[in-house]
N, C-alpha and C. Protein backbone atom coordinates (compact mmCIF):
# COMPACT_ATOMS: atom_id res chain seq x y z
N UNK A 1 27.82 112.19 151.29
CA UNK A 1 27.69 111.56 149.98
C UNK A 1 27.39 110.08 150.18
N UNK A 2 26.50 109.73 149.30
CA UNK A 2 26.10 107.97 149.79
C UNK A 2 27.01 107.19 149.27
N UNK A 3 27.37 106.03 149.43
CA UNK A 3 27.78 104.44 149.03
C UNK A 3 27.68 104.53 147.25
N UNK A 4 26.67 104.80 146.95
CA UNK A 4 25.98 104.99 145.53
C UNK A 4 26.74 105.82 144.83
N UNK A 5 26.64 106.90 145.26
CA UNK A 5 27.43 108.18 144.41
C UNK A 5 28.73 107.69 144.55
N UNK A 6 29.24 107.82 145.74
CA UNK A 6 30.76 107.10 145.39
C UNK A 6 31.67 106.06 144.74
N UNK A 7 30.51 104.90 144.81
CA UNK A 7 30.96 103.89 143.77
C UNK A 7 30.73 104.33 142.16
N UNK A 8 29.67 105.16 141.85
CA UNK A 8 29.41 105.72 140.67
C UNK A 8 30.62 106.66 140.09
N UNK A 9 31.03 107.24 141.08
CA UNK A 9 32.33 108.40 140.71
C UNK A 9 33.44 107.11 140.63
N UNK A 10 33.83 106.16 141.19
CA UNK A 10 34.93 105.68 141.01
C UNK A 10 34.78 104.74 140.06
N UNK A 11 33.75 104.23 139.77
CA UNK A 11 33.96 103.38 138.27
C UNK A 11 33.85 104.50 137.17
N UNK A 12 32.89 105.32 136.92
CA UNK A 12 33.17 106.31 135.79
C UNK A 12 34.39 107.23 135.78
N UNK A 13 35.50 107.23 136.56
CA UNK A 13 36.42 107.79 136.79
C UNK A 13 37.46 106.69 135.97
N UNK A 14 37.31 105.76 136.59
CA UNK A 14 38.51 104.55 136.09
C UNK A 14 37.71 104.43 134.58
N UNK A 15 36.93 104.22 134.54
CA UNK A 15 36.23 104.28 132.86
C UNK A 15 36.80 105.06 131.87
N UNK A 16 36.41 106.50 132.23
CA UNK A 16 36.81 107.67 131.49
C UNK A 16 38.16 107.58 131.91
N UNK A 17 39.37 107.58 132.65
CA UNK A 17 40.37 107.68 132.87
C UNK A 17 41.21 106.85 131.22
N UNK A 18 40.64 105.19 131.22
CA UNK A 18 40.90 104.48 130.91
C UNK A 18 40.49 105.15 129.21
N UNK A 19 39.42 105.28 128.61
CA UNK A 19 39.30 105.70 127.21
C UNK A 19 39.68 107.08 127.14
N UNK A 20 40.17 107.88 128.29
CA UNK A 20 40.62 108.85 127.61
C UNK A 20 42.18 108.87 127.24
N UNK A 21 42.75 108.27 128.33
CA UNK A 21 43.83 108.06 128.21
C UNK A 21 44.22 107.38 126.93
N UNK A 22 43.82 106.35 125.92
CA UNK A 22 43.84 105.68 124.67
C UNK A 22 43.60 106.79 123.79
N UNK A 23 42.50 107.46 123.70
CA UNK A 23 42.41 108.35 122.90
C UNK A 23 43.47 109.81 122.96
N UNK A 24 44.21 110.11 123.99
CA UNK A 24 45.13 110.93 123.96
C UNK A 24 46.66 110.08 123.34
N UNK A 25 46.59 108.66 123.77
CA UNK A 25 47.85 108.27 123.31
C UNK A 25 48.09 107.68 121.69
N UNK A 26 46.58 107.78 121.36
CA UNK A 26 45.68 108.04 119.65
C UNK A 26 46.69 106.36 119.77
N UNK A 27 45.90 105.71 120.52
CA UNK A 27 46.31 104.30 120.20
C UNK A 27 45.57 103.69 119.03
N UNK A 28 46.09 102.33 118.02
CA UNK A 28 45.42 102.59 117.03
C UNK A 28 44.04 102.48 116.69
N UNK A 29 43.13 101.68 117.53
CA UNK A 29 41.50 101.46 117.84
C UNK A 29 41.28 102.80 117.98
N UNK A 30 41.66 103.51 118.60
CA UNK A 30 40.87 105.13 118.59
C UNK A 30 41.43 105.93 117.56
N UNK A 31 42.14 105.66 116.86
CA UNK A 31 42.70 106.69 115.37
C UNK A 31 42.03 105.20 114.82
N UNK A 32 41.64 104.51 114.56
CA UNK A 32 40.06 104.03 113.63
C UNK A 32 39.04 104.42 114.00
N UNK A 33 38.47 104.42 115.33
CA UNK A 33 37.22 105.05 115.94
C UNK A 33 37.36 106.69 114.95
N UNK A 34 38.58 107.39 114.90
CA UNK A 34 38.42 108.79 115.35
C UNK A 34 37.76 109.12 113.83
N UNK A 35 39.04 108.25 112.87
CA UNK A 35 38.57 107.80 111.40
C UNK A 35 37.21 107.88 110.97
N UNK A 36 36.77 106.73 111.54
CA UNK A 36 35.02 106.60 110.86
C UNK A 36 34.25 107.48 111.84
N UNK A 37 34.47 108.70 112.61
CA UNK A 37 33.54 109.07 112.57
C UNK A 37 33.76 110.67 112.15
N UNK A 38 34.78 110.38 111.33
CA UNK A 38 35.11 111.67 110.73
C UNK A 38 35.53 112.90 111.29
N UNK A 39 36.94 112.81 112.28
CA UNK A 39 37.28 113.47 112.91
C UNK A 39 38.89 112.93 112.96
N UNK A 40 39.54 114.25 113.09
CA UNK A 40 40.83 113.90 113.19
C UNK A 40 41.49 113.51 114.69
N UNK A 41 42.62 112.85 114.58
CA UNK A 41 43.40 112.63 115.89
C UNK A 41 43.42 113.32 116.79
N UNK A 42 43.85 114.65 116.35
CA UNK A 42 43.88 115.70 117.26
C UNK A 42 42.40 116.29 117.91
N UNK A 43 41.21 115.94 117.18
CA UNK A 43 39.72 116.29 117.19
C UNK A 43 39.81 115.10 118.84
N UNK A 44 40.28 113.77 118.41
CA UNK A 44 39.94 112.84 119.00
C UNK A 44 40.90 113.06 120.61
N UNK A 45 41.58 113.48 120.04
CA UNK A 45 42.80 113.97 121.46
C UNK A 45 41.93 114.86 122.50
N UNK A 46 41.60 115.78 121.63
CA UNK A 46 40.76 116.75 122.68
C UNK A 46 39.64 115.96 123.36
N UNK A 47 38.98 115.01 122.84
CA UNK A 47 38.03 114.73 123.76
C UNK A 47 38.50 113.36 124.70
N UNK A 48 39.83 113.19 124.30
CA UNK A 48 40.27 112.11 125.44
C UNK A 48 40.59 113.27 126.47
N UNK A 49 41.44 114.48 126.27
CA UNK A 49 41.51 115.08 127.62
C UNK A 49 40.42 115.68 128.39
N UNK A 50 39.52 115.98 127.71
CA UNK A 50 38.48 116.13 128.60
C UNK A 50 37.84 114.86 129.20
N UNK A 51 37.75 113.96 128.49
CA UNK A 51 37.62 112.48 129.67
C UNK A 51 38.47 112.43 130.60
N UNK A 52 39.69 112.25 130.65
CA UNK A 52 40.44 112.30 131.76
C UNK A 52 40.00 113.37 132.68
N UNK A 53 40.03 115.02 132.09
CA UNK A 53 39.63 116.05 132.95
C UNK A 53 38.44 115.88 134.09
N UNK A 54 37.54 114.79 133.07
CA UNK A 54 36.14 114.62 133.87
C UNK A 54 36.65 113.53 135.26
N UNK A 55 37.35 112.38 134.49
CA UNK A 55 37.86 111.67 135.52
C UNK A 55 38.43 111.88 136.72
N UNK A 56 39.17 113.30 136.95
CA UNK A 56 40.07 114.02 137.14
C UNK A 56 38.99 114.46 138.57
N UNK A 57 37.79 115.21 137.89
CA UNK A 57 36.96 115.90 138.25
C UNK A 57 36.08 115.25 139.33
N UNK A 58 35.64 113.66 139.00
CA UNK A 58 34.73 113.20 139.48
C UNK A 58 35.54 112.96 140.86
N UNK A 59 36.67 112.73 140.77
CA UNK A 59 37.27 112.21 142.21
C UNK A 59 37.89 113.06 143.07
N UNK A 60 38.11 114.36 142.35
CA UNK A 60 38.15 115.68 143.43
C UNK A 60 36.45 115.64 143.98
N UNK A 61 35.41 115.46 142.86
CA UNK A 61 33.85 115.25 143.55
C UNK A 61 33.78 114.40 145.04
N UNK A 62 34.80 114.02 145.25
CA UNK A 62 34.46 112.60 146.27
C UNK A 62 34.77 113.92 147.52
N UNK A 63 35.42 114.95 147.71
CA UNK A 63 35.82 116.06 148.47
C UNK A 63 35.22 117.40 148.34
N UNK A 64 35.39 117.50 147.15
CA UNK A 64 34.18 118.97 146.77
C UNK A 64 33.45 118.33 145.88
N UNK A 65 32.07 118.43 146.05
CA UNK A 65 30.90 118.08 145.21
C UNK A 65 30.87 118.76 144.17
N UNK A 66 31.06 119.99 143.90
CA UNK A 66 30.75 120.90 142.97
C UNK A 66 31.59 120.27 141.90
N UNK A 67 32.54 119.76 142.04
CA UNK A 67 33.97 119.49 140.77
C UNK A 67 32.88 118.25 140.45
N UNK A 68 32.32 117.09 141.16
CA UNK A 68 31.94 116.07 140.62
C UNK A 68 30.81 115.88 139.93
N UNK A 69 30.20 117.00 140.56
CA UNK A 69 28.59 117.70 139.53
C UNK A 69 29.06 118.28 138.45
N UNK A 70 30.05 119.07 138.19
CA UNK A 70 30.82 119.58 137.06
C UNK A 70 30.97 118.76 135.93
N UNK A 71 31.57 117.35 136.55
CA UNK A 71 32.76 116.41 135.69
C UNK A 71 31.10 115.12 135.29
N UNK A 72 29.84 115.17 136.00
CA UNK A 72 29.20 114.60 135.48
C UNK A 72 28.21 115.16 134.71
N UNK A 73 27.98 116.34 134.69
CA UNK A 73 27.36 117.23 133.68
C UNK A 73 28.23 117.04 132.19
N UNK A 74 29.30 117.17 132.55
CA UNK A 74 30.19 117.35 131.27
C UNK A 74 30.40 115.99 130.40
N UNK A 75 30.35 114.45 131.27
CA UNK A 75 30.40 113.66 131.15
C UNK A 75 28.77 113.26 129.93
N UNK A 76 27.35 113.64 130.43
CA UNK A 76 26.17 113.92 129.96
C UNK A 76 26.51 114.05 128.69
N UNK A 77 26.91 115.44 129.11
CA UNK A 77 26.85 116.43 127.65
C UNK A 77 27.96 115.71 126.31
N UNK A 78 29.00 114.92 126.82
CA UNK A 78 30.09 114.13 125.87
C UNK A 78 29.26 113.07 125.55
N UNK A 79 28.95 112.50 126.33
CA UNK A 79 27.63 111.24 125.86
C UNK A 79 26.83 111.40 124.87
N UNK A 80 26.01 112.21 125.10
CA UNK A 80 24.86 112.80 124.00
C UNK A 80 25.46 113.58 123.07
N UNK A 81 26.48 113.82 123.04
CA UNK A 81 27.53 114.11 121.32
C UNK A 81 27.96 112.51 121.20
N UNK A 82 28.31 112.00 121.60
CA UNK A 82 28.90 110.52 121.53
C UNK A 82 27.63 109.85 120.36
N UNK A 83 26.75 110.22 121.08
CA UNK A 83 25.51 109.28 120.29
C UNK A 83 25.34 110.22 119.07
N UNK A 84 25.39 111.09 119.04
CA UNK A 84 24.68 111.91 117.74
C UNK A 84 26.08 111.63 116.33
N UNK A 85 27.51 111.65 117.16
CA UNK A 85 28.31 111.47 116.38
C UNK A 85 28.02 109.81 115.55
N UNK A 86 27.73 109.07 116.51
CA UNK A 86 27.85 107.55 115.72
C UNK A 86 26.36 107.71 115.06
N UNK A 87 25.11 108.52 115.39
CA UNK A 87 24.13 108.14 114.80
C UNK A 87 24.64 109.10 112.94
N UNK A 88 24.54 110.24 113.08
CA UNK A 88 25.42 110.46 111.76
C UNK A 88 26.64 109.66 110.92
N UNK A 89 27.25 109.30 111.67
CA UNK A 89 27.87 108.09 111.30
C UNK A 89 27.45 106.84 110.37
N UNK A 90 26.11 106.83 110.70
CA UNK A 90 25.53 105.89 109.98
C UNK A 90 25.69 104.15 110.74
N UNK A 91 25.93 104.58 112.12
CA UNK A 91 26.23 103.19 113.12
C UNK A 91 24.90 102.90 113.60
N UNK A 92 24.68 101.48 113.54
CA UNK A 92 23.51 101.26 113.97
C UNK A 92 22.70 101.59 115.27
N UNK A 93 21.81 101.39 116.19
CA UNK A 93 21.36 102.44 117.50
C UNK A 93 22.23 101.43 118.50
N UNK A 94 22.49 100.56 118.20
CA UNK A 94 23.47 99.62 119.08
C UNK A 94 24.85 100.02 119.60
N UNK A 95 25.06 100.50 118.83
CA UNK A 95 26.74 101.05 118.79
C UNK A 95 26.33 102.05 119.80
N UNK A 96 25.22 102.77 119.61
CA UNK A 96 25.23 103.82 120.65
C UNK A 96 25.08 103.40 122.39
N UNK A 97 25.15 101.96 122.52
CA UNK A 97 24.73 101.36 123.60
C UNK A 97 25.80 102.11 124.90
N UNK A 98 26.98 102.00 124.52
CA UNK A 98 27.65 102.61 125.37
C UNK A 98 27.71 103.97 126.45
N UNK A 99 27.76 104.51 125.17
CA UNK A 99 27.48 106.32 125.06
C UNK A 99 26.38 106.21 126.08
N UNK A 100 25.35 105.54 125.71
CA UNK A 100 24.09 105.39 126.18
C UNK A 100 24.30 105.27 127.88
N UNK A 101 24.77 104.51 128.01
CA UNK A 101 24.93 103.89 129.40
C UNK A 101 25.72 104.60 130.20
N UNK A 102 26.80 105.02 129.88
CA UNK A 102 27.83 105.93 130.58
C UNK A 102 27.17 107.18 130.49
N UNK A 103 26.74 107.71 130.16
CA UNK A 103 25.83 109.27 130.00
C UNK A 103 25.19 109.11 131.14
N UNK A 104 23.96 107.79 131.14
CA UNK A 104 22.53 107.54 132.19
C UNK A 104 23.41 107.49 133.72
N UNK A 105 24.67 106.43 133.31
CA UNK A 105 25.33 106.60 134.71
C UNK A 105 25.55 107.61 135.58
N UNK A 106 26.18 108.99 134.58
CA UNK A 106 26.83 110.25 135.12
C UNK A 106 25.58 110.95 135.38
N UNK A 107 24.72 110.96 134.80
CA UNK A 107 23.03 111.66 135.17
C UNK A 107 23.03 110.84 136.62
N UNK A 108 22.87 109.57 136.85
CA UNK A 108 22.69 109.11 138.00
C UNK A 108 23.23 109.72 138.91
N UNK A 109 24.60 109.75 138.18
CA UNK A 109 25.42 110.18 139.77
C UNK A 109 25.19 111.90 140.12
N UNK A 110 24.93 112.55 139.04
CA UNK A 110 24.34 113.80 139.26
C UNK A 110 23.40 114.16 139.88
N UNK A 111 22.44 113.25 139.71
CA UNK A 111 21.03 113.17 140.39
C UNK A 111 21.29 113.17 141.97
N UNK A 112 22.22 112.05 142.27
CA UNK A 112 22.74 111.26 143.34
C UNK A 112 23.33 112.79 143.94
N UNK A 113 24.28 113.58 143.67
CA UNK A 113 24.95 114.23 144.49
C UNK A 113 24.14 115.64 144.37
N UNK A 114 22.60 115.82 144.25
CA UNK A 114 21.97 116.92 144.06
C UNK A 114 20.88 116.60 145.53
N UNK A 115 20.58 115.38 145.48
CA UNK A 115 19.84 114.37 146.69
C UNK A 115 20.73 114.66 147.61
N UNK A 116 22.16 114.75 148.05
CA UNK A 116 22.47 114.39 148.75
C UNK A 116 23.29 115.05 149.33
C-alpha cells in the first residue's frame, strides 16, 4: 500500500471518526444539521454510525484492503447522498463543498488501493 493511500485512510478515518461520533452523540450542531435537512436524530444517528463504521473500516484497510475498499466505497456512496440531501434542501452548491471533497478523497483512496 503506498504513502498516499495510507495517509488518505488516516485522515478520512480521524474525519469520519470525528463527525460521526457528534452525530451519534446528536450534539446540538448536528440535531440542527439533522433539523434542516429534514431528518430525525435518530435518521441522523444512523448515519453517524456508519461514519464511524467506515472509519472503523478504513483502518482495518491499512491490514486487509478489502475492509478499506469497503469503508471507501461506502464513504462515496454517503457523500453523494450528502450532496443530494443539502441540494433538496435548498442549500446553496457551496454547502455541498464538503460532501464534495470527502467523497473525491475516498474515490482517491479507492482508486489508490485498486493500483496498488
Amino acid at each position: 500500500m503506498s504513502t498516499t493511500a495510507i495517509v488518505l485512510a488516516v485522515l478520512l478515518a480521524v474525519i469520519f471518526l470525528v463527525l460521526g461520533s457528534a452525530k451519534l452523540a446528536a450534539v446540538p450542531a448536528m440535531r440542527e444539521a439533522a433539523s434542516h435537512a429534514g431528518m430525525t436524530t435518530a435518521h441522523y444517528r444512523l448515519l453517524g454510525a456508519l461514519e464511524v463504521a467506515a472509519a472503523a473500516g478504513l483502518l482495518l484497510g491499512l491490514r486487509i484492503t478489502a475492509f478499506g475498499a469497503a469503508a471507501s466505497t461506502g464513504l462515496v456512496l454517503l457523500m453523494a447522498g450528502a450532496v443530494v440531501v443539502h441540494l433538496r434542501s435548498g442549500d446553496p452548491a457551496a454547502r455541498c463543498l464538503p460532501a464534495v471533497i470527502a467523497g473525491a478523497l475516498a474515490g482517491a483512496h479507492l482508486v489508490l488501493l485498486a493500483g496498488g
